[in-house]
C-alpha atoms as a PDB file:
ATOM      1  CA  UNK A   1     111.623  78.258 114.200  1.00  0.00           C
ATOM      2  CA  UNK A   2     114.397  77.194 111.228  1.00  0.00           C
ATOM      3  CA  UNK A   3     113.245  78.682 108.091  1.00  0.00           C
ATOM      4  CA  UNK A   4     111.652  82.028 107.822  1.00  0.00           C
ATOM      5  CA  UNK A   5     111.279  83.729 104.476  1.00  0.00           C
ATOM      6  CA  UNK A   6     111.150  87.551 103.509  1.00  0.00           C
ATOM      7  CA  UNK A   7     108.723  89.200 100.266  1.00  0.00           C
ATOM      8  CA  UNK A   8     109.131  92.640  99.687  1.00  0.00           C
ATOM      9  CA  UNK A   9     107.376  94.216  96.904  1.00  0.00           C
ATOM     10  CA  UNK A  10     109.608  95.196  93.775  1.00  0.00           C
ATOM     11  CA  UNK A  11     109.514  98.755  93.584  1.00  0.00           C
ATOM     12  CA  UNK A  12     109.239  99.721  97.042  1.00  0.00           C
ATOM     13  CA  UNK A  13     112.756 100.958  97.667  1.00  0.00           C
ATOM     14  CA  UNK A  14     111.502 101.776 101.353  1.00  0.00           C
ATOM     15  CA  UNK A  15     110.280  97.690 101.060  1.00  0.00           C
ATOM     16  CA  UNK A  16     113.589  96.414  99.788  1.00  0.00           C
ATOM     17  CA  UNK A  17     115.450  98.514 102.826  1.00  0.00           C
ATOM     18  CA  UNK A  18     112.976  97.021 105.569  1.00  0.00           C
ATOM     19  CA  UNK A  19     113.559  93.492 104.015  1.00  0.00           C
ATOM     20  CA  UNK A  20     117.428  93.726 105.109  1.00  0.00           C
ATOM     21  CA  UNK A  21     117.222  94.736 108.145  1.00  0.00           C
ATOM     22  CA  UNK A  22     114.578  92.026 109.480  1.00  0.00           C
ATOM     23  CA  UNK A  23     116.897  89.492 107.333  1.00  0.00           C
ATOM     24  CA  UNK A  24     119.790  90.354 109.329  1.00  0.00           C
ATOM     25  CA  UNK A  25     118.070  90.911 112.213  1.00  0.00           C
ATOM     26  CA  UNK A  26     116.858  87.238 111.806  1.00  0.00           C
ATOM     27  CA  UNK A  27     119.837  85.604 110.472  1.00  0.00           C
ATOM     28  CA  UNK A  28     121.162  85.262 114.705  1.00  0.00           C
ATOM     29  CA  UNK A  29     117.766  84.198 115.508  1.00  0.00           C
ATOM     30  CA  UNK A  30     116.602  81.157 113.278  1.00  0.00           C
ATOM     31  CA  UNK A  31     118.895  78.348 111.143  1.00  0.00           C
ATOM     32  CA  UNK A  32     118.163  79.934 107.505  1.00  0.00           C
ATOM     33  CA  UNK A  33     116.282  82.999 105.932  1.00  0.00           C
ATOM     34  CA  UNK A  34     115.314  84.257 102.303  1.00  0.00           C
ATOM     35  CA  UNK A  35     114.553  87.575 100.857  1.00  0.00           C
ATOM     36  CA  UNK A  36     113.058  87.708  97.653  1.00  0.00           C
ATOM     37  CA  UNK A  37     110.556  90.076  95.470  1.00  0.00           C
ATOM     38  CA  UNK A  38     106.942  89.124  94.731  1.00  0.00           C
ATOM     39  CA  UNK A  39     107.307  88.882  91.280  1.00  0.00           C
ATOM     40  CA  UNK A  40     110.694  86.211  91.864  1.00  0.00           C
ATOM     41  CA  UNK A  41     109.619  83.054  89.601  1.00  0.00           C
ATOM     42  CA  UNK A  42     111.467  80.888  92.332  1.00  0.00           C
ATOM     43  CA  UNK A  43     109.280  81.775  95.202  1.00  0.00           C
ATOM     44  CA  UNK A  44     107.072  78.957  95.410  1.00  0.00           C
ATOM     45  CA  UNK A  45     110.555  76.409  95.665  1.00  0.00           C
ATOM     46  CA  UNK A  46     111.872  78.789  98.240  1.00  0.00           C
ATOM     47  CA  UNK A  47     108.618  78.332 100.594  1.00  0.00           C
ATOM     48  CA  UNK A  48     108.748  74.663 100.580  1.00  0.00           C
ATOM     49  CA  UNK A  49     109.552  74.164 104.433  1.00  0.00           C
ATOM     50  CA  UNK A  50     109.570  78.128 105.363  1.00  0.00           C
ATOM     51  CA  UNK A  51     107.600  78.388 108.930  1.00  0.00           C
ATOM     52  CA  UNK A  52     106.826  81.855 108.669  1.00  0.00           C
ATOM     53  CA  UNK A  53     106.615  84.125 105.535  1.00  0.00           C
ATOM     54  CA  UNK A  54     107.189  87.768 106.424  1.00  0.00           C
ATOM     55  CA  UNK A  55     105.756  90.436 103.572  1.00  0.00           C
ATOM     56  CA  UNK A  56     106.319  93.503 103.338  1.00  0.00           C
ATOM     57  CA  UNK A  57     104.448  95.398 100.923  1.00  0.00           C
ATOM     58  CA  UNK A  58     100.712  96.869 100.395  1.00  0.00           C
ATOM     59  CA  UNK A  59      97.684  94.694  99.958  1.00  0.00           C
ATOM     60  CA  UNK A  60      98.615  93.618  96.167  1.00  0.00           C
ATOM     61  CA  UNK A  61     102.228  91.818  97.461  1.00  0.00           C
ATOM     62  CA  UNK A  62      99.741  90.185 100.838  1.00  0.00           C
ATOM     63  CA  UNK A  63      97.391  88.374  97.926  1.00  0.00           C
ATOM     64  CA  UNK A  64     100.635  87.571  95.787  1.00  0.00           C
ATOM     65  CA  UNK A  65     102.212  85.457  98.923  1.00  0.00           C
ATOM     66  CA  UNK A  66      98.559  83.788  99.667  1.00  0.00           C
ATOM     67  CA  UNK A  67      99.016  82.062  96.526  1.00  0.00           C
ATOM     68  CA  UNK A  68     102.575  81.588  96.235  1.00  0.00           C
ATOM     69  CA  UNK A  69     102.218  79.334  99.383  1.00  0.00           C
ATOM     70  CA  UNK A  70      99.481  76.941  98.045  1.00  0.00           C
ATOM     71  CA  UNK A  71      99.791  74.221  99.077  1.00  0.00           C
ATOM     72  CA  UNK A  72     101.863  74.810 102.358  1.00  0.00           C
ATOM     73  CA  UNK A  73      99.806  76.138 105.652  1.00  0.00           C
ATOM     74  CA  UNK A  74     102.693  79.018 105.998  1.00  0.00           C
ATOM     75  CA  UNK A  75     101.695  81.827 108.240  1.00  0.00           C
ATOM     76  CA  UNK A  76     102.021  85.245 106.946  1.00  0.00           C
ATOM     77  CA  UNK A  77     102.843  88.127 108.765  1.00  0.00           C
ATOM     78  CA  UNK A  78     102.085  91.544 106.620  1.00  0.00           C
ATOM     79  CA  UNK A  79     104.268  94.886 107.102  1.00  0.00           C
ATOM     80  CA  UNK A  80     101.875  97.334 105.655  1.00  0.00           C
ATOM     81  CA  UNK A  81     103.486  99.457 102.938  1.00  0.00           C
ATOM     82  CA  UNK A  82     100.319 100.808 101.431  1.00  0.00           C
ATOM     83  CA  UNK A  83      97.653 103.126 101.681  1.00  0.00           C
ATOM     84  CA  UNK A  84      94.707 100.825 102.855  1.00  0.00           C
ATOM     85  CA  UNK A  85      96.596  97.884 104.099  1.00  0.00           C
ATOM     86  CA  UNK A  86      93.233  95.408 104.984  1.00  0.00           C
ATOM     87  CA  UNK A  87      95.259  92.444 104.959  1.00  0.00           C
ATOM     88  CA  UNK A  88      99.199  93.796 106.944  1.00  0.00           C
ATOM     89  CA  UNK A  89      98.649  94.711 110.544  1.00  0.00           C
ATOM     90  CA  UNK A  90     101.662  95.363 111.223  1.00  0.00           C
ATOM     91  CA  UNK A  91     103.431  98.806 110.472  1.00  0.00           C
ATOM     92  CA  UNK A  92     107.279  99.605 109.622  1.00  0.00           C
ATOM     93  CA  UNK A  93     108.614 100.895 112.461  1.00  0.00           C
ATOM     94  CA  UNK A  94     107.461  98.297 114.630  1.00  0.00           C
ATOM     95  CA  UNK A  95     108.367  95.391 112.388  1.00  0.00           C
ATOM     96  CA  UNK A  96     111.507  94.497 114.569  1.00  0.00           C
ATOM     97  CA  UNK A  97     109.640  94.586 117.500  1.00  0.00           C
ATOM     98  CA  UNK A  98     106.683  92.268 116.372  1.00  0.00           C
ATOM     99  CA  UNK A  99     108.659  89.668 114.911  1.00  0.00           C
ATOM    100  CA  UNK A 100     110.604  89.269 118.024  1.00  0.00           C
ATOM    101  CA  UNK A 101     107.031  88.616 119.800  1.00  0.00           C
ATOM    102  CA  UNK A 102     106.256  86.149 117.255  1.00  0.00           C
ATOM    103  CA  UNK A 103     109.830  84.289 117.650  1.00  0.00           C
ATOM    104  CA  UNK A 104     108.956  84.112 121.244  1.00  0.00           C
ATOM    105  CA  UNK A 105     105.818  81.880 120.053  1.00  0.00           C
ATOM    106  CA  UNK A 106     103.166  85.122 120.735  1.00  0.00           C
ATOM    107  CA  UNK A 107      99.984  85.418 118.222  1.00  0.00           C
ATOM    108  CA  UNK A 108      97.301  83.642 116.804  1.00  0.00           C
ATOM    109  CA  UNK A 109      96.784  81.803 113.158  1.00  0.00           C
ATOM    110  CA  UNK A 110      93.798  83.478 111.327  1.00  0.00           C
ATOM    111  CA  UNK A 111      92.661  81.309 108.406  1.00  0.00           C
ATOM    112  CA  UNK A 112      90.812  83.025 105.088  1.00  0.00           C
ATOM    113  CA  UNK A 113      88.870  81.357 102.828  1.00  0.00           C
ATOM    114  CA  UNK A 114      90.461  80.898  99.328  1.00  0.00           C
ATOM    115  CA  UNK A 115      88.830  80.259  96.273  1.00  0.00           C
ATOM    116  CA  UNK A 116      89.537  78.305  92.956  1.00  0.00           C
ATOM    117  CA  UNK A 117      88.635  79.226  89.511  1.00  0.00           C
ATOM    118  CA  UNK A 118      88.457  76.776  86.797  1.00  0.00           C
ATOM    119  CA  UNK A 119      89.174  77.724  82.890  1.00  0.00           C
ATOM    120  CA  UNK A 120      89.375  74.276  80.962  1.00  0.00           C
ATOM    121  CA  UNK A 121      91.786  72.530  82.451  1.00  0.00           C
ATOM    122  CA  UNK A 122      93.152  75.279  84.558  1.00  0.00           C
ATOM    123  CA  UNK A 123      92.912  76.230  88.011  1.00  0.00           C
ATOM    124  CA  UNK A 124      93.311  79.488  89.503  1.00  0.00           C
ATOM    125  CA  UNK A 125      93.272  80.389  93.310  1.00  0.00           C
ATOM    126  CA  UNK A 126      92.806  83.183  94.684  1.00  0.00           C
ATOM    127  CA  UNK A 127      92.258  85.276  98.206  1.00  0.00           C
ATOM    128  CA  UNK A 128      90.197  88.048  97.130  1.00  0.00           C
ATOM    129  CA  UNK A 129      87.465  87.515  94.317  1.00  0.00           C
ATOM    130  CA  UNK A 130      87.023  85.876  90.403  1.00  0.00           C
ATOM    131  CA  UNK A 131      85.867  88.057  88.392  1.00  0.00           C
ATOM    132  CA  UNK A 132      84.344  87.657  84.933  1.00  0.00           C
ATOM    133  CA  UNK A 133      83.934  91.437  83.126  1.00  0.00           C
ATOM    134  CA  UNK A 134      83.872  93.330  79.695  1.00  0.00           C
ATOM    135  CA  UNK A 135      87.161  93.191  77.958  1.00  0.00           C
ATOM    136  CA  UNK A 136      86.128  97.069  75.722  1.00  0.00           C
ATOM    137  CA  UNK A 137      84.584  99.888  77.265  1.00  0.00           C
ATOM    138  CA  UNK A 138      81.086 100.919  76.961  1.00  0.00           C
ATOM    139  CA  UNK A 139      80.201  96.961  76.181  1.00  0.00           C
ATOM    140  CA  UNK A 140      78.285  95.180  78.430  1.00  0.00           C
ATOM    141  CA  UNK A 141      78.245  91.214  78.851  1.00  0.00           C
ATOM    142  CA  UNK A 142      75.859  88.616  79.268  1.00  0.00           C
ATOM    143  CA  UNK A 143      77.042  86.132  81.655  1.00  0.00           C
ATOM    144  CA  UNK A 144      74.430  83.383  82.571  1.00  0.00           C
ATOM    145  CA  UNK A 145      75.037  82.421  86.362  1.00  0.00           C
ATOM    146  CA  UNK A 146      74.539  79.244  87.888  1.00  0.00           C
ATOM    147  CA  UNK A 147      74.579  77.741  91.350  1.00  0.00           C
ATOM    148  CA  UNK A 148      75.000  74.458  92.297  1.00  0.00           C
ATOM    149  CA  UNK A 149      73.817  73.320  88.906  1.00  0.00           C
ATOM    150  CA  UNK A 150      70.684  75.422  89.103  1.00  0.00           C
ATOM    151  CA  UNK A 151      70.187  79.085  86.402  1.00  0.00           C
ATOM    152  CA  UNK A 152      69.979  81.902  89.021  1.00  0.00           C
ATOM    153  CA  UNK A 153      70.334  84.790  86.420  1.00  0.00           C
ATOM    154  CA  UNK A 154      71.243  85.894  82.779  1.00  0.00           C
ATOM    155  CA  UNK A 155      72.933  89.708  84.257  1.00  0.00           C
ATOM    156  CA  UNK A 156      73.774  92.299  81.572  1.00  0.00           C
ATOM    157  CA  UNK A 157      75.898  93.970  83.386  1.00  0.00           C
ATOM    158  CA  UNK A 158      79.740  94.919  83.784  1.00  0.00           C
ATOM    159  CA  UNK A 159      80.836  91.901  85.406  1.00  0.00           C
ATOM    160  CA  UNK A 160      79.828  89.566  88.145  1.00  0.00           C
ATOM    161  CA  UNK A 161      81.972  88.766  91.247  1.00  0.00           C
ATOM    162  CA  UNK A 162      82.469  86.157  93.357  1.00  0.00           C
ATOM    163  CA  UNK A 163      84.385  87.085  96.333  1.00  0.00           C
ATOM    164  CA  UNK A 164      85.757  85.502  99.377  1.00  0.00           C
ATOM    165  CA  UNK A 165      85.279  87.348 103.104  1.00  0.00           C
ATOM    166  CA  UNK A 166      88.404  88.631 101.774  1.00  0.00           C
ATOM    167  CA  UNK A 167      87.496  89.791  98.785  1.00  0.00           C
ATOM    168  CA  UNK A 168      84.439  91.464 100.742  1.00  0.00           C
ATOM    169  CA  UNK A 169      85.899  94.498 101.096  1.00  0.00           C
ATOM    170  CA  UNK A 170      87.367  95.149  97.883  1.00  0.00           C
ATOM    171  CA  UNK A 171      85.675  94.974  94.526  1.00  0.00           C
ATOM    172  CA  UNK A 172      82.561  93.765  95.603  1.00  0.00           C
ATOM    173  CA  UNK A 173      82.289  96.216  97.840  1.00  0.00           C
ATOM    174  CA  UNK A 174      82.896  98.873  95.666  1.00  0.00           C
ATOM    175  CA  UNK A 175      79.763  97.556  93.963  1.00  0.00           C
ATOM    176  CA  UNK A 176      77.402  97.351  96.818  1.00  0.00           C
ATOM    177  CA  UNK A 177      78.102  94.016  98.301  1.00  0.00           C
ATOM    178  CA  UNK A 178      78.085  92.618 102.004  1.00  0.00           C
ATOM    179  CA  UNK A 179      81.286  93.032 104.769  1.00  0.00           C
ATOM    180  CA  UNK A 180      81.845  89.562 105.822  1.00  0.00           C
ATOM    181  CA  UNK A 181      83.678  88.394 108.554  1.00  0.00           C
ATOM    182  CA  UNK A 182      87.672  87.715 107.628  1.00  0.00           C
ATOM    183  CA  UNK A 183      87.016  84.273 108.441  1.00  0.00           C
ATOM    184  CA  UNK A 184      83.917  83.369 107.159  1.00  0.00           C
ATOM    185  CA  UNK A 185      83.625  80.402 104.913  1.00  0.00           C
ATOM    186  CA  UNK A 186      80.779  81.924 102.933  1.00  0.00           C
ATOM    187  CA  UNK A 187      80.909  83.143  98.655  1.00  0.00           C
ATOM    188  CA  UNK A 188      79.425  86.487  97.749  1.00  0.00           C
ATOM    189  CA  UNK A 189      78.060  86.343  94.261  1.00  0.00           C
ATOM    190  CA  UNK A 190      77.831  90.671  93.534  1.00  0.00           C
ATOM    191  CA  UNK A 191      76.845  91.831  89.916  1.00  0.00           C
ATOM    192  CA  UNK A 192      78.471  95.058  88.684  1.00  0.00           C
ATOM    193  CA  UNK A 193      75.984  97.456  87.130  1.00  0.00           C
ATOM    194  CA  UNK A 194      73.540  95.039  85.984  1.00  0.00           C
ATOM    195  CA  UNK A 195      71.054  96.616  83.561  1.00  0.00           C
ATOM    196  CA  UNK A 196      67.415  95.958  83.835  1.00  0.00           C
ATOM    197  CA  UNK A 197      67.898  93.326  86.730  1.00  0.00           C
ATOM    198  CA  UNK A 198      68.309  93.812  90.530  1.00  0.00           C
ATOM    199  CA  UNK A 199      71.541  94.838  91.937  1.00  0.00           C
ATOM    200  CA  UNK A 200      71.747  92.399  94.914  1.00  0.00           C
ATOM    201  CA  UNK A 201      74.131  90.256  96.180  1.00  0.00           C
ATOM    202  CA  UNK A 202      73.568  86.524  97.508  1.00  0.00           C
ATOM    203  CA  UNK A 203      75.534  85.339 100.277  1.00  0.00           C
ATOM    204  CA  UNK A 204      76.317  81.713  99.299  1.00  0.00           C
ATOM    205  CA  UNK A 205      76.405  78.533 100.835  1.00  0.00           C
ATOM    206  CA  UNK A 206      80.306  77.763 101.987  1.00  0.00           C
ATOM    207  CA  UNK A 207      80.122  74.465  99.482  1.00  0.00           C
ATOM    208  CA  UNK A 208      77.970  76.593  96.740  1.00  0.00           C
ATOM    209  CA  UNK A 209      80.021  76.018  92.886  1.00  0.00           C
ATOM    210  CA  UNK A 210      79.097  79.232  90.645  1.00  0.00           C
ATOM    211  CA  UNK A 211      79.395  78.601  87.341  1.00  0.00           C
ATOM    212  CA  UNK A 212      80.145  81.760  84.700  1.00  0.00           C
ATOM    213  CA  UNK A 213      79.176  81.510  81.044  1.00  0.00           C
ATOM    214  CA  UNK A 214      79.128  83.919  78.540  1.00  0.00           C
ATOM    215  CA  UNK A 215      76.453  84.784  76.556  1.00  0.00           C
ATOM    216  CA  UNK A 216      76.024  86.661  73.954  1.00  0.00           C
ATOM    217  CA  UNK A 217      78.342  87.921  70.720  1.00  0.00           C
ATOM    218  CA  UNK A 218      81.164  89.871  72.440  1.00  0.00           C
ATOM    219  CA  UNK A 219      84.233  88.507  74.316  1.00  0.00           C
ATOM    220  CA  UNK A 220      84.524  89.080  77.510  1.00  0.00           C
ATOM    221  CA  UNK A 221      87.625  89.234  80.567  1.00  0.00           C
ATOM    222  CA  UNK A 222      88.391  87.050  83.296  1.00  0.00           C
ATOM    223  CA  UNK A 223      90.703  87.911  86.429  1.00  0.00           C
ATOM    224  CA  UNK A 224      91.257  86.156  89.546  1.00  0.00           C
ATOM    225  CA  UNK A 225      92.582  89.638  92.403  1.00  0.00           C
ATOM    226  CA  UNK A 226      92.979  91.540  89.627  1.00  0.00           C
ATOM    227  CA  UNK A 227      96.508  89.937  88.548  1.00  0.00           C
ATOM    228  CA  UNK A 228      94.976  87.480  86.012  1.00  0.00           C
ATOM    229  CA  UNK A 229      93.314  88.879  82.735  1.00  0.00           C
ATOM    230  CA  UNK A 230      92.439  85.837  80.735  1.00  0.00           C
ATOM    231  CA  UNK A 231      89.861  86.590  77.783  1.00  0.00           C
ATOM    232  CA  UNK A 232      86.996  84.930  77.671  1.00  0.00           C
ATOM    233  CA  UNK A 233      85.004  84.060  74.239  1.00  0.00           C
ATOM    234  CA  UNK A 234      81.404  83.489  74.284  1.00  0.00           C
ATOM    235  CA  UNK A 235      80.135  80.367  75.588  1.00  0.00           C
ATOM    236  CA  UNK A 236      83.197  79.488  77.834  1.00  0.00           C
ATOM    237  CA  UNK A 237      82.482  79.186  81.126  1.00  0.00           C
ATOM    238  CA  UNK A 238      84.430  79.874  84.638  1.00  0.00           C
ATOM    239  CA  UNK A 239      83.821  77.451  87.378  1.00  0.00           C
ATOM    240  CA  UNK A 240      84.107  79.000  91.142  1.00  0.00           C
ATOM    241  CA  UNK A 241      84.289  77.071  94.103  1.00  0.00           C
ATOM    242  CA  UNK A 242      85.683  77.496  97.768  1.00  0.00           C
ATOM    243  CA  UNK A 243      89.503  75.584  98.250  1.00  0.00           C
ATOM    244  CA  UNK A 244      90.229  73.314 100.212  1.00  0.00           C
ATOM    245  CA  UNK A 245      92.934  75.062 100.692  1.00  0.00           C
ATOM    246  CA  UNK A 246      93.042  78.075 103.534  1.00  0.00           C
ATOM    247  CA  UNK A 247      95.406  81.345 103.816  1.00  0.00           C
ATOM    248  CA  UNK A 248      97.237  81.883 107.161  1.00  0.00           C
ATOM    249  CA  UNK A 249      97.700  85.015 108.358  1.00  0.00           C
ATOM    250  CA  UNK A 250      99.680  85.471 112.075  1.00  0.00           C
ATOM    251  CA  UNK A 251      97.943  88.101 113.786  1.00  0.00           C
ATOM    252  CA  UNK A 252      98.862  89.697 116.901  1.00  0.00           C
ATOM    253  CA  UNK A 253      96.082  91.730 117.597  1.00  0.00           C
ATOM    254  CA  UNK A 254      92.692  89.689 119.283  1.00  0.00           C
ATOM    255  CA  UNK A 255      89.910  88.825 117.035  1.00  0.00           C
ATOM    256  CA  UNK A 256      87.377  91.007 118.094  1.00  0.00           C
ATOM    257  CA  UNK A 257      89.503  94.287 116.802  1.00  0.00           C
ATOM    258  CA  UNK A 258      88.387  92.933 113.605  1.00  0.00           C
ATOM    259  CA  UNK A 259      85.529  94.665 113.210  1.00  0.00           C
ATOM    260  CA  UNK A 260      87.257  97.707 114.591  1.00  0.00           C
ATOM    261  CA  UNK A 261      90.373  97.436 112.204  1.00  0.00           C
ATOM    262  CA  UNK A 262      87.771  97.640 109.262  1.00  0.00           C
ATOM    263  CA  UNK A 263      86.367 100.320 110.456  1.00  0.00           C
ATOM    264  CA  UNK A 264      89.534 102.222 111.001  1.00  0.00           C
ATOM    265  CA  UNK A 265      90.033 101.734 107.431  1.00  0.00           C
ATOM    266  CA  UNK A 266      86.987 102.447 105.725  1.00  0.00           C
ATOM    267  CA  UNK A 267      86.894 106.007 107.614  1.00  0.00           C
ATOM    268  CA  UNK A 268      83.915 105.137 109.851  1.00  0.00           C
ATOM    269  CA  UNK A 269      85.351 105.034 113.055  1.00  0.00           C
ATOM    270  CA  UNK A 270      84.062 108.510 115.081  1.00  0.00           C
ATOM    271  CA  UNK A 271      86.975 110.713 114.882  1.00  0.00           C
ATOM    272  CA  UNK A 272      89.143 109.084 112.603  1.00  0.00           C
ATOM    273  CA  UNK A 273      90.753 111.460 110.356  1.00  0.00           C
ATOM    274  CA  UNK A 274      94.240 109.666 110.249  1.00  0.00           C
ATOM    275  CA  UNK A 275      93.710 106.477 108.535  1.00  0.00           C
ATOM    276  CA  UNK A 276      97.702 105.687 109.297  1.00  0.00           C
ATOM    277  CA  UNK A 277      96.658 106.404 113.159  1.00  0.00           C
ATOM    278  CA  UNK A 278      97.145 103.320 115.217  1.00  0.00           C
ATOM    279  CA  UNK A 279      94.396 101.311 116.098  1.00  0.00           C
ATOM    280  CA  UNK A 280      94.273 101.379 119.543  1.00  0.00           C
ATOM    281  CA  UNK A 281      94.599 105.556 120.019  1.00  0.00           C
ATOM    282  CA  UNK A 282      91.851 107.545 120.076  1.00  0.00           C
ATOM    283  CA  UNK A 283      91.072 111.375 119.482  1.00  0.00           C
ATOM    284  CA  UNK A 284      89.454 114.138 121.941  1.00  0.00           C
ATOM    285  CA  UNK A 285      86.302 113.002 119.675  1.00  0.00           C
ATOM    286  CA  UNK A 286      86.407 109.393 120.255  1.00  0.00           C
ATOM    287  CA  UNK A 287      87.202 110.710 124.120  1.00  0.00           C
ATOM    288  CA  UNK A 288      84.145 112.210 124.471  1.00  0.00           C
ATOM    289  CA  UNK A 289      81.989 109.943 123.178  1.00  0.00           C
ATOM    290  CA  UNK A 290      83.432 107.362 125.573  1.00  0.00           C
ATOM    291  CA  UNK A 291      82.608 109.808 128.539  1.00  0.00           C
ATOM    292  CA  UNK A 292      78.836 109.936 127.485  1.00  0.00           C
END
């Protein structure tokens, strides 16, 4: 490995402290290395040619370096600085010792679905979900949804969301939508609050193309993971389709402790009343149950 590059997140001092010591640790083990923040406007020329991006931050910095490395099929290897930490496997204090695994060529490539957004002639990626919402409180929006072409509804609601697997168990969640697996291919289309209409979600065809318009007399707010806010005046419309591009995460842990990593983190594993508590211990609880 020659190039391996460092995010932190900007106002983590515990982040920025980390970042050093894997960059010197690494500086006598590959040709060149780069530290930078998340917010650094020179981060997408500094991962042309990088072989492994390291970040170090909470779920927020993880989405940030999915899309600073579009187009470039750079693995990334989160350091979980957060609370929840869905996307960063990996935790501080054994940082050094999992990055010496993966110099030694151990883990696996996990790919994520990644969406684009079109606004005009714009186009927005993201990991987790698009979202088109109210822009004032206590206003609800019309937003007239297509698929493929073909009127599915007119919601009144808060928003709609279309989400990646991702994205699955973040926002849409929160409003009632489907887990997916972290790398399925599939769109979840979730409405948020809808009045006077059903509050389901449709699990979408992998090549599905939502398209958002608003309706209706008041502007409305578009995001793409919640670090885009665009506003949106009635009758523009938001186009949402899968990439073709893919995020890469390195993963060290086998796929099957998926399932078992979400549930460690959503507080429904038996026992779990540590949410920091590795994955792989277990409690006299989780003991017993094993015994029966």
């Amino acid at each position: 490995m020659r190039k391996v590059g460092i995010f932190v997140h900007p106002r983590f001092r515990a982040a920025h402290d980390l970042g050093r010591e894997l960059e010197r640790f690494l500086q006598g083990q590959v040709e060149s290395v780069w530290l930078t923040t998340a917010w650094d406007s020179r981060a997408r020329e500094l991962v042309h040619g990088t072989e492994l991006l390291v970040c170090i931050g909470g779920d927020g910095t993880m989405l940030w370096a999915a899309r600073a490395v579009i187009p470039y099929r750079v693995p990334i290897m989160g350091i979980s600085m957060g609370r929840l930490a869905f996307l960063a496997e990996v935790q501080p204090g054994e940082a050094v010792e999992k990055l010496r695994q993966v110099l030694a060529g151990q883990g696996r490539i996990e790919e994520r679905t990644v969406l684009q957004a079109s606004l005009g002639r714009q186009t927005y990626y993201g990991l987790n979900d698009a979202v088109v919402g109210r822009a004032r409180l206590g206003r609800p929006i019309y937003v007239q949804t297509l698929i493929d072409g073909e009127a599915v509804a007119l919601y009144r609601a808060d928003a709609v969301i279309v989400a990646t697997a991702t994205g699955s168990t973040a926002y849409s969640l929160s409003a009632g939508g489907p887990l997916l697996h972290p790398e399925a291919r599939e769109l979840v289309l979730t409405p948020v609050c809808p009045h006077l209409a059903a509050a389901r979600s449709l699990v979408l065809h992998p090549d599905a193309v939502v398209c958002l318009t608003v309706r209706g007399e008041h502007t409305a707010s578009f995001s793409v993971d919640g670090q885009e806010d665009l506003p949106l005046a009635p009758g523009e419309s938001v186009e949402v389709r899968r990439s073709p591009y893919v995020a890469c995460f390195l993963r060290l842990s086998p796929p099957q402790r998926d399932y078992l990593f979400v549930s460690h983190r959503l507080g429904w594993h038996p026992g779990n009343t540590d949410p920091d508590r590795p994955l792989g211990s277990t409690s006299r609880q989780e003991e017993d149950l094993d015994g029966q």
